[in-house]
PDB file of N, CA and C in Angstrom:
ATOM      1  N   UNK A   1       1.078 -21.291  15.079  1.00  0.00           N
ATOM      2  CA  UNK A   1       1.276 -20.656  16.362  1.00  0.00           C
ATOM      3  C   UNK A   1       1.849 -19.258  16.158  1.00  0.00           C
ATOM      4  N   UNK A   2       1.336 -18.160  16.836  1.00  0.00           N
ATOM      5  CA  UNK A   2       2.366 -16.720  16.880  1.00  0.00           C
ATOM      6  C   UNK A   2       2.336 -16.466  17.875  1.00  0.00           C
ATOM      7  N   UNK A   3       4.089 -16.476  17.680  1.00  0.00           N
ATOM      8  CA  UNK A   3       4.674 -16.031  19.083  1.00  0.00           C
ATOM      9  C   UNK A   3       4.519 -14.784  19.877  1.00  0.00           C
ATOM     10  N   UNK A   4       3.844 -13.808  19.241  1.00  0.00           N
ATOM     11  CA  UNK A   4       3.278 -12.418  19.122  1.00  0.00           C
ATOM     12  C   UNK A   4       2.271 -12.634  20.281  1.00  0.00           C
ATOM     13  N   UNK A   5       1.464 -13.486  20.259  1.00  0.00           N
ATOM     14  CA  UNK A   5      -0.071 -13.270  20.571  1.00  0.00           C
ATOM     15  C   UNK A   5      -0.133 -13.119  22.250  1.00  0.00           C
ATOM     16  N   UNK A   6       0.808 -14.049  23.018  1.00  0.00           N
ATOM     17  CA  UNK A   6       0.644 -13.360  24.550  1.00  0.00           C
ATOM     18  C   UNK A   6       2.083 -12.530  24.878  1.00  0.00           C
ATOM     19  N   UNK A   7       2.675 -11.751  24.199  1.00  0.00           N
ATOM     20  CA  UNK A   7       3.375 -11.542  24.389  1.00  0.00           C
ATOM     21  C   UNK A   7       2.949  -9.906  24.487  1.00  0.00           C
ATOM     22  N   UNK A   8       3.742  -8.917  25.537  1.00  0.00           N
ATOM     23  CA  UNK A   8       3.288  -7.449  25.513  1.00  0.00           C
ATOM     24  C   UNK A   8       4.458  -6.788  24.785  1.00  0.00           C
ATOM     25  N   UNK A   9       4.786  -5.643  24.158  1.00  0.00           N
ATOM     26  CA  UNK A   9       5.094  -5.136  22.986  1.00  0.00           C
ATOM     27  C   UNK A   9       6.053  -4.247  23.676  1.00  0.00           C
ATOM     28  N   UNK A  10       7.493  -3.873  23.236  1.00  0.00           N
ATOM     29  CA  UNK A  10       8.489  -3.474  24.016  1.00  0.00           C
ATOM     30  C   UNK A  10       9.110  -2.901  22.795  1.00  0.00           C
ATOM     31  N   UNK A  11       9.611  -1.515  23.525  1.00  0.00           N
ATOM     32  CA  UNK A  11      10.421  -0.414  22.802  1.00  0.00           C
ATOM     33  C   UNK A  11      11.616  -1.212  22.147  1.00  0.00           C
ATOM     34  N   UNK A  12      12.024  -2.020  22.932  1.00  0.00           N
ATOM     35  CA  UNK A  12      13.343  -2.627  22.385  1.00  0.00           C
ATOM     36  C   UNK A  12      12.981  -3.542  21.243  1.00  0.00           C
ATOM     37  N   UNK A  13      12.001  -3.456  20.520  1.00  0.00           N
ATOM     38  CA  UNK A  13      11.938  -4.914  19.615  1.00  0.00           C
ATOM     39  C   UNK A  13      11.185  -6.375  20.058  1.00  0.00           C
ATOM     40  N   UNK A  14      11.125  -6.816  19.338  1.00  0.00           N
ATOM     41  CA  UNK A  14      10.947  -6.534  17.729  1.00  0.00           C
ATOM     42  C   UNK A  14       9.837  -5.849  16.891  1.00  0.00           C
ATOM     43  N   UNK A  15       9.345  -5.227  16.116  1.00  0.00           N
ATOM     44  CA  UNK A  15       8.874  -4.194  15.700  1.00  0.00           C
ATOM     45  C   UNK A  15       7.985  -5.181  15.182  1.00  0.00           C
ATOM     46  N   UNK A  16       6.321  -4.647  15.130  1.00  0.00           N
ATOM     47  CA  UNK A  16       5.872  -5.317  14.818  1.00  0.00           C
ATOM     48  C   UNK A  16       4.738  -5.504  13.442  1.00  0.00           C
ATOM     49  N   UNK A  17       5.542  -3.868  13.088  1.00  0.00           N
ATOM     50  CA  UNK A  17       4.754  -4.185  11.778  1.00  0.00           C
ATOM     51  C   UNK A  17       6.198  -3.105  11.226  1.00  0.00           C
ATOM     52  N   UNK A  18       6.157  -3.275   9.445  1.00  0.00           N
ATOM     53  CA  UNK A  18       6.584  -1.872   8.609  1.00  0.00           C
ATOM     54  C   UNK A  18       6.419  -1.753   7.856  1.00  0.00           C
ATOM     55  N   UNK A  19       5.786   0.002   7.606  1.00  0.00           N
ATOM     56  CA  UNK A  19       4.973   0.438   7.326  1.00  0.00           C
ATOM     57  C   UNK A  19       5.856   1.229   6.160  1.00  0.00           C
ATOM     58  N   UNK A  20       5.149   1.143   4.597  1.00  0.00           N
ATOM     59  CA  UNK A  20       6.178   2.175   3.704  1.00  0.00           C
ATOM     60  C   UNK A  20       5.861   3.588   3.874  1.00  0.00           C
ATOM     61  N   UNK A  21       7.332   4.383   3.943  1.00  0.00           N
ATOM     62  CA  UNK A  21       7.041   6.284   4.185  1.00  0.00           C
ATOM     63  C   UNK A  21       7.099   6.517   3.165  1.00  0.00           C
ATOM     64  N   UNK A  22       6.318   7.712   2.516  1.00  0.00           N
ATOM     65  CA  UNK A  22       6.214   8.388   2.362  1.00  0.00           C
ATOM     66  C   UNK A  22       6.912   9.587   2.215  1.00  0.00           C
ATOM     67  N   UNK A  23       8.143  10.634   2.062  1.00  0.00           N
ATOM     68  CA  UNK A  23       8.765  11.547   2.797  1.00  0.00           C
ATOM     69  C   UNK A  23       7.620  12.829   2.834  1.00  0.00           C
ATOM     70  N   UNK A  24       7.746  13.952   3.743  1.00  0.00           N
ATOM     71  CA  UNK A  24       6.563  14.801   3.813  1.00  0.00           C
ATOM     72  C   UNK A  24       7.039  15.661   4.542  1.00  0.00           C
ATOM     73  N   UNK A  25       7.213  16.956   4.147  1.00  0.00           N
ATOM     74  CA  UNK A  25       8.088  17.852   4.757  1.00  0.00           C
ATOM     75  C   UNK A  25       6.751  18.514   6.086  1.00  0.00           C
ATOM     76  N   UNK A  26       5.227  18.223   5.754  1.00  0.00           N
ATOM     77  CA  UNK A  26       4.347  18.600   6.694  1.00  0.00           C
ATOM     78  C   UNK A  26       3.400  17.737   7.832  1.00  0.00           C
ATOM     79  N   UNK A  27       3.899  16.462   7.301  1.00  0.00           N
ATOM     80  CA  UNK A  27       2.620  15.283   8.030  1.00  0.00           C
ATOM     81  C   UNK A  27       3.843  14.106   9.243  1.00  0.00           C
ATOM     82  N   UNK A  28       2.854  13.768  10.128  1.00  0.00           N
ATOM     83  CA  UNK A  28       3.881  13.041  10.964  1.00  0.00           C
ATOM     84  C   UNK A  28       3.279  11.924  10.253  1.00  0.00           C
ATOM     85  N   UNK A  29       4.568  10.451  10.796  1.00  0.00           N
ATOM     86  CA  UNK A  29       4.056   9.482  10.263  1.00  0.00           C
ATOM     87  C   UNK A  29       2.703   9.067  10.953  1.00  0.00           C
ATOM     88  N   UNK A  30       1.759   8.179  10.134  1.00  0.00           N
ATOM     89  CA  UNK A  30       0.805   7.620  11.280  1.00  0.00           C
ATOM     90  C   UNK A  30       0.704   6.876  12.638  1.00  0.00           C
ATOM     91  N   UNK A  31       2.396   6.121  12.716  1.00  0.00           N
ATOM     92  CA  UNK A  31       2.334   6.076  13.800  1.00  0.00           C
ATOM     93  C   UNK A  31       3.800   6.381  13.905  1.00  0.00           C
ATOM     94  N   UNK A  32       4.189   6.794  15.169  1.00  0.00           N
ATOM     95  CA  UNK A  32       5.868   7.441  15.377  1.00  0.00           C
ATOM     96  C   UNK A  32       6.933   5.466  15.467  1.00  0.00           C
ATOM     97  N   UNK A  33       7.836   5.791  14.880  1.00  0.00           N
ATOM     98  CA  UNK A  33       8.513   4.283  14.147  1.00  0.00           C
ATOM     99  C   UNK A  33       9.716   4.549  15.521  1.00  0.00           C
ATOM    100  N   UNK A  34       9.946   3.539  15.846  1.00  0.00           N
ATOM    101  CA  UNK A  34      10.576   2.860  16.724  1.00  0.00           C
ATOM    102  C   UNK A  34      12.535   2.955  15.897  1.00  0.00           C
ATOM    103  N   UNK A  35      12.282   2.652  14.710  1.00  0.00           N
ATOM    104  CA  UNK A  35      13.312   2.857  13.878  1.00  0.00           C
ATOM    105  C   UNK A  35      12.675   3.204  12.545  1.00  0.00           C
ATOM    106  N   UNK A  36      13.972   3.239  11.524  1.00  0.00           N
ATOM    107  CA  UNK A  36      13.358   2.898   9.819  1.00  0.00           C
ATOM    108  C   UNK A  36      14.264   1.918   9.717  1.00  0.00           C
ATOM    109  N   UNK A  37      13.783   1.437   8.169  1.00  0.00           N
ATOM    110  CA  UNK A  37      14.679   0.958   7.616  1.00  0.00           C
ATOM    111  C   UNK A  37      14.796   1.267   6.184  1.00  0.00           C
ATOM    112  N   UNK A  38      15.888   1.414   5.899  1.00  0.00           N
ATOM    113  CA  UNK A  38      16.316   2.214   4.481  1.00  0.00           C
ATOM    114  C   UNK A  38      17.307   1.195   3.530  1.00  0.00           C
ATOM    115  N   UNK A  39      15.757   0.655   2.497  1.00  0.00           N
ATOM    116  CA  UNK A  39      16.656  -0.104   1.281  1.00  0.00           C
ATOM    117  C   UNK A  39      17.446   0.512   0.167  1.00  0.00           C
ATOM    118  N   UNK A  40      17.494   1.364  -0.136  1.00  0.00           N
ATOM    119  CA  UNK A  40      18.959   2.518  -1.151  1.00  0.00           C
ATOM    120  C   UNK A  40      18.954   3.417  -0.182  1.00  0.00           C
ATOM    121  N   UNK A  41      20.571   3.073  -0.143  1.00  0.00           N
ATOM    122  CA  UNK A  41      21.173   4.223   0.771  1.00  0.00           C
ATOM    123  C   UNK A  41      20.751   6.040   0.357  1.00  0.00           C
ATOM    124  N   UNK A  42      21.643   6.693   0.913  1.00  0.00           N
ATOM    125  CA  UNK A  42      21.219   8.548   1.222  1.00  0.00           C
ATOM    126  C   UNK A  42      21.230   8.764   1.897  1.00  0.00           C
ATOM    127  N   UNK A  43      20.685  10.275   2.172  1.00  0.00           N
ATOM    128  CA  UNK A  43      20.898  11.288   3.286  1.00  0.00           C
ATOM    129  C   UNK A  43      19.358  11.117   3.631  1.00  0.00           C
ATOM    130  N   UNK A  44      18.824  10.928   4.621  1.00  0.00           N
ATOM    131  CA  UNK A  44      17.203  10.806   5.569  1.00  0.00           C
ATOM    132  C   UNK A  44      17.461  12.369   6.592  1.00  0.00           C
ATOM    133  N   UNK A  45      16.066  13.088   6.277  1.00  0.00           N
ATOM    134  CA  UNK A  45      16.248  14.052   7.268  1.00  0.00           C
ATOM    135  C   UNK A  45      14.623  13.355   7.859  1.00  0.00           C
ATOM    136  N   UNK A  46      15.038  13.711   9.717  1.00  0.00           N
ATOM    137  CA  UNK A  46      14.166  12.975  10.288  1.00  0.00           C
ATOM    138  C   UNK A  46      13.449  13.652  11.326  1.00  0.00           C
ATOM    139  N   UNK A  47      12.508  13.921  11.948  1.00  0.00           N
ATOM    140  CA  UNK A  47      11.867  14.771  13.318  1.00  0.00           C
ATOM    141  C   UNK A  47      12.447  13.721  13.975  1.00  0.00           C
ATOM    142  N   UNK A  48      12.876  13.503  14.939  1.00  0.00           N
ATOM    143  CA  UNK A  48      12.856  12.708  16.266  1.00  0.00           C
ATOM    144  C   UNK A  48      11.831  12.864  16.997  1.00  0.00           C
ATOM    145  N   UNK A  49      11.621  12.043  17.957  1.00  0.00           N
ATOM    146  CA  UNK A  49      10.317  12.300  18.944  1.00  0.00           C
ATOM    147  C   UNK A  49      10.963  12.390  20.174  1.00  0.00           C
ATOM    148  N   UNK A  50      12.214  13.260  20.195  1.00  0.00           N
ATOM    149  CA  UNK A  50      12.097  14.204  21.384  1.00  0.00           C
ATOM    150  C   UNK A  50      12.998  15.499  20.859  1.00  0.00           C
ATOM    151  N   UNK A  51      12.162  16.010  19.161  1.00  0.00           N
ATOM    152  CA  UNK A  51      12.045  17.336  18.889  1.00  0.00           C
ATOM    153  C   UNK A  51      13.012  17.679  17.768  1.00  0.00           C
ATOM    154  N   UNK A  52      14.290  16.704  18.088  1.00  0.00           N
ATOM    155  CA  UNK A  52      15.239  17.277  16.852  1.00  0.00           C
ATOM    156  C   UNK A  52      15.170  16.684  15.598  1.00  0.00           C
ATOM    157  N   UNK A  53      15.819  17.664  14.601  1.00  0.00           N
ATOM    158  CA  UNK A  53      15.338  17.146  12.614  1.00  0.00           C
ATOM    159  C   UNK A  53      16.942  17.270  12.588  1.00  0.00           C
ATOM    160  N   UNK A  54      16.880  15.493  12.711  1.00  0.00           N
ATOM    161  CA  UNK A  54      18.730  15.533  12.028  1.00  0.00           C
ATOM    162  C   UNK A  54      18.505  14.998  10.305  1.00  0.00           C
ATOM    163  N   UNK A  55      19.383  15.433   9.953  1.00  0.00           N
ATOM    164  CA  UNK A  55      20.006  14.478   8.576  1.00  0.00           C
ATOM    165  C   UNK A  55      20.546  13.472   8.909  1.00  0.00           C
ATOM    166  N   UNK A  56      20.996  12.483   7.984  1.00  0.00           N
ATOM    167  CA  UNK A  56      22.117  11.583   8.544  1.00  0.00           C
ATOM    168  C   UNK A  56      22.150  10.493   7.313  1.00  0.00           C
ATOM    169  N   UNK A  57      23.554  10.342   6.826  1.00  0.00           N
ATOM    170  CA  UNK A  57      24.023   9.512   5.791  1.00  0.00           C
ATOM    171  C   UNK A  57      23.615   7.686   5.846  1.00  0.00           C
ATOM    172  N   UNK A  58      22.574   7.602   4.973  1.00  0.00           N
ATOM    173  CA  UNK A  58      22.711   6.092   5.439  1.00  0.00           C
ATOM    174  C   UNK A  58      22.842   4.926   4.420  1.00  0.00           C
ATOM    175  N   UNK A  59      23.180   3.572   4.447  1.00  0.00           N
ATOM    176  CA  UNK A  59      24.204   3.066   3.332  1.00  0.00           C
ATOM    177  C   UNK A  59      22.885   2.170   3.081  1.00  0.00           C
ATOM    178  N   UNK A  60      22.942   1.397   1.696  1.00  0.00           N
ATOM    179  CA  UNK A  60      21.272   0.392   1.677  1.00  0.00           C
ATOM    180  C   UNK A  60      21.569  -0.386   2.558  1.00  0.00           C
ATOM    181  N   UNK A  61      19.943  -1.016   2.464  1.00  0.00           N
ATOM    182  CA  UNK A  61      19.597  -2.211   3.337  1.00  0.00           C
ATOM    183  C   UNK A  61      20.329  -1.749   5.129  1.00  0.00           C
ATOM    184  N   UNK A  62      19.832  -0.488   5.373  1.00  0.00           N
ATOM    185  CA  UNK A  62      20.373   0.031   6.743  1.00  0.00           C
ATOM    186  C   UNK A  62      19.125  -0.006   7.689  1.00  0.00           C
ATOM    187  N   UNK A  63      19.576  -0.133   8.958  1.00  0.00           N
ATOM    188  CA  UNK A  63      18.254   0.081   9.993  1.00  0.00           C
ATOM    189  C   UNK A  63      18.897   1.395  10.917  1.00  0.00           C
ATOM    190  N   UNK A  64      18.220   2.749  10.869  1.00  0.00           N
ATOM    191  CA  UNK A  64      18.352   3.960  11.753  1.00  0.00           C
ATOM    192  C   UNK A  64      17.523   3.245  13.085  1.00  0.00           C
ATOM    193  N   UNK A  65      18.325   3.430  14.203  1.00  0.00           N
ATOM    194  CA  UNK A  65      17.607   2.970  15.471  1.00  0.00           C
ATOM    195  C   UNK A  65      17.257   4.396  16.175  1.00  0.00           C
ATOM    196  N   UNK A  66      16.379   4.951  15.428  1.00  0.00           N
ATOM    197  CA  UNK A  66      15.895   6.133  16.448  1.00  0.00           C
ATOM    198  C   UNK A  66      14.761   6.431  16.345  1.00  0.00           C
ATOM    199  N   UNK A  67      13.939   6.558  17.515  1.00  0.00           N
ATOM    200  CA  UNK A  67      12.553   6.647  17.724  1.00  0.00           C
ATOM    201  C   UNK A  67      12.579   8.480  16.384  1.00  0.00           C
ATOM    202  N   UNK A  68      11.307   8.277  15.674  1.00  0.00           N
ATOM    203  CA  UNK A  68      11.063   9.239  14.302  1.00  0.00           C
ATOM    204  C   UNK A  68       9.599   9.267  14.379  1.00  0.00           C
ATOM    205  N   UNK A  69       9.313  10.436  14.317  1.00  0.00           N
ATOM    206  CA  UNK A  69       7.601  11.050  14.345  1.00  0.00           C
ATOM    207  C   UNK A  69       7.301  11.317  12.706  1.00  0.00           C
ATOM    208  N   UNK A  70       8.473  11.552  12.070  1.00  0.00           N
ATOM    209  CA  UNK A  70       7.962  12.710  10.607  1.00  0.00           C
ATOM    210  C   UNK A  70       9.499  11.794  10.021  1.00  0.00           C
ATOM    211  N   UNK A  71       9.415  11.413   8.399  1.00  0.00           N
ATOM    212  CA  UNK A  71      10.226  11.729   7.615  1.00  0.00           C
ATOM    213  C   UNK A  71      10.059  13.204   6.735  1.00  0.00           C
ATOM    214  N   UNK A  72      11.067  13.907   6.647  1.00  0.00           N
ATOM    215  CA  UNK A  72      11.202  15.177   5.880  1.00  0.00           C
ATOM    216  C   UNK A  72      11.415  14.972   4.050  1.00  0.00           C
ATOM    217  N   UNK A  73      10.548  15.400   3.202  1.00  0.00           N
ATOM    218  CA  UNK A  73      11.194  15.140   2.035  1.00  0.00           C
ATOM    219  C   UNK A  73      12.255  15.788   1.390  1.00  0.00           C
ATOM    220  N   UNK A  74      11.951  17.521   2.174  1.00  0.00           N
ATOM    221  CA  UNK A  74      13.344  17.919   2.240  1.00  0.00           C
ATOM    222  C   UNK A  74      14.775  17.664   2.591  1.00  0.00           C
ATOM    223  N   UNK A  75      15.843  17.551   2.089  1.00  0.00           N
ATOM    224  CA  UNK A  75      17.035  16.561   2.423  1.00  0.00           C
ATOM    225  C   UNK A  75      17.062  14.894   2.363  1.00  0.00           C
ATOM    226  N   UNK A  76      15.996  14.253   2.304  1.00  0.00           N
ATOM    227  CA  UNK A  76      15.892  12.967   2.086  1.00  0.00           C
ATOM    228  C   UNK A  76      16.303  12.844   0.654  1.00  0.00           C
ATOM    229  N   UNK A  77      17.095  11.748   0.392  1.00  0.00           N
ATOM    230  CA  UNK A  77      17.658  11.281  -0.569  1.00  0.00           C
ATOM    231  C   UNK A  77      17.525   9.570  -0.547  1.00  0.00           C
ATOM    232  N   UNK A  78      17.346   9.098   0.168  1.00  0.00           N
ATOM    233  CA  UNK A  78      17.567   7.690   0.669  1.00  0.00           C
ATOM    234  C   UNK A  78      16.060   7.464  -0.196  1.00  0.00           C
ATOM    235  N   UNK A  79      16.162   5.786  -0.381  1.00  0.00           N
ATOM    236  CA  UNK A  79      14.658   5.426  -1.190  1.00  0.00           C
ATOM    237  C   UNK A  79      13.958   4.049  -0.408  1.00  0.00           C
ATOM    238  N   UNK A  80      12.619   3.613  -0.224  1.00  0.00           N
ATOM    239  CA  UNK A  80      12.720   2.306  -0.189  1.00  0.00           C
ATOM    240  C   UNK A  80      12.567   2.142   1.345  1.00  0.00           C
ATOM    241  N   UNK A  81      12.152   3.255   2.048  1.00  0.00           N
ATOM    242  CA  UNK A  81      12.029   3.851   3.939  1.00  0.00           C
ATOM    243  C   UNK A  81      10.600   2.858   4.118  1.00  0.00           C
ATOM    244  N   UNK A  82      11.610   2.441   5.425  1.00  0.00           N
ATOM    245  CA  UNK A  82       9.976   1.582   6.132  1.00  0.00           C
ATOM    246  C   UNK A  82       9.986   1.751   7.147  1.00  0.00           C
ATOM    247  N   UNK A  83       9.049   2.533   8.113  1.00  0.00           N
ATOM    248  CA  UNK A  83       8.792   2.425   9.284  1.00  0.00           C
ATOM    249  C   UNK A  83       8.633   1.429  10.296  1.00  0.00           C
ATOM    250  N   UNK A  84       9.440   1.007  10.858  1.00  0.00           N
ATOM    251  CA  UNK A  84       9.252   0.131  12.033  1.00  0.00           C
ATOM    252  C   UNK A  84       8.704   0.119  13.277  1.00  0.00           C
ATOM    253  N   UNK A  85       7.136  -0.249  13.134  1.00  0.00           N
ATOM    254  CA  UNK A  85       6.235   0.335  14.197  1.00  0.00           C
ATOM    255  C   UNK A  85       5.950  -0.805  15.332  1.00  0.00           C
ATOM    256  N   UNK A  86       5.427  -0.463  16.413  1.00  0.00           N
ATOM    257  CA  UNK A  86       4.813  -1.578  17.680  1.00  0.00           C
ATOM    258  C   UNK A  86       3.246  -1.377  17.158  1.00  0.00           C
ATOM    259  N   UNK A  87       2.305  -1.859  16.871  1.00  0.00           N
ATOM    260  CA  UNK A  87       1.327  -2.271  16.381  1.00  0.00           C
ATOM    261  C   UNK A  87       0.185  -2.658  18.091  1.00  0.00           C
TER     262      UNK A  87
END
């Protein structure tokens, strides 16, 4: 049975696929991630999808809860980034 199948797909979770990044200081991701998740910690620089490129310190096995269009490879330090997409 999947519990997925009549169910309609919501910003809040749960994410329904993730996808490994890439970092890319020029390409958005293929699809804009709902969150990441970051298995070795670092510094992630990120586009947001409503325009701003923050940095931001993050520890392993972390989940960033912010809607992200682009990882930057510039300033990224963090390893192991998975996009958390609605599918």
């Amino acid at each position: 049975m999947n519990p997925f199948e009549n169910r309609s797909v919501s910003l809040s979770g749960p994410a329904t696929d993730a996808l490994p990044v890439i970092p890319d200081d020029a390409a958005d991701l293929p699809a804009v991630a709902i969150g990441l998740y970051i298995e070795t910690g670092g510094a992630v620089s990120v586009d947001t999808v409503s325009g701003g490129t923050r940095t931001l310190a993050m520890t392993d096995f972390s989940i960033l809860p912010v809607g992200v269009r682009r990882v930057r490879s510039t300033g990224t330090t963090a390893a192991g980034i998975h996009a958390l997409v609605l599918a």
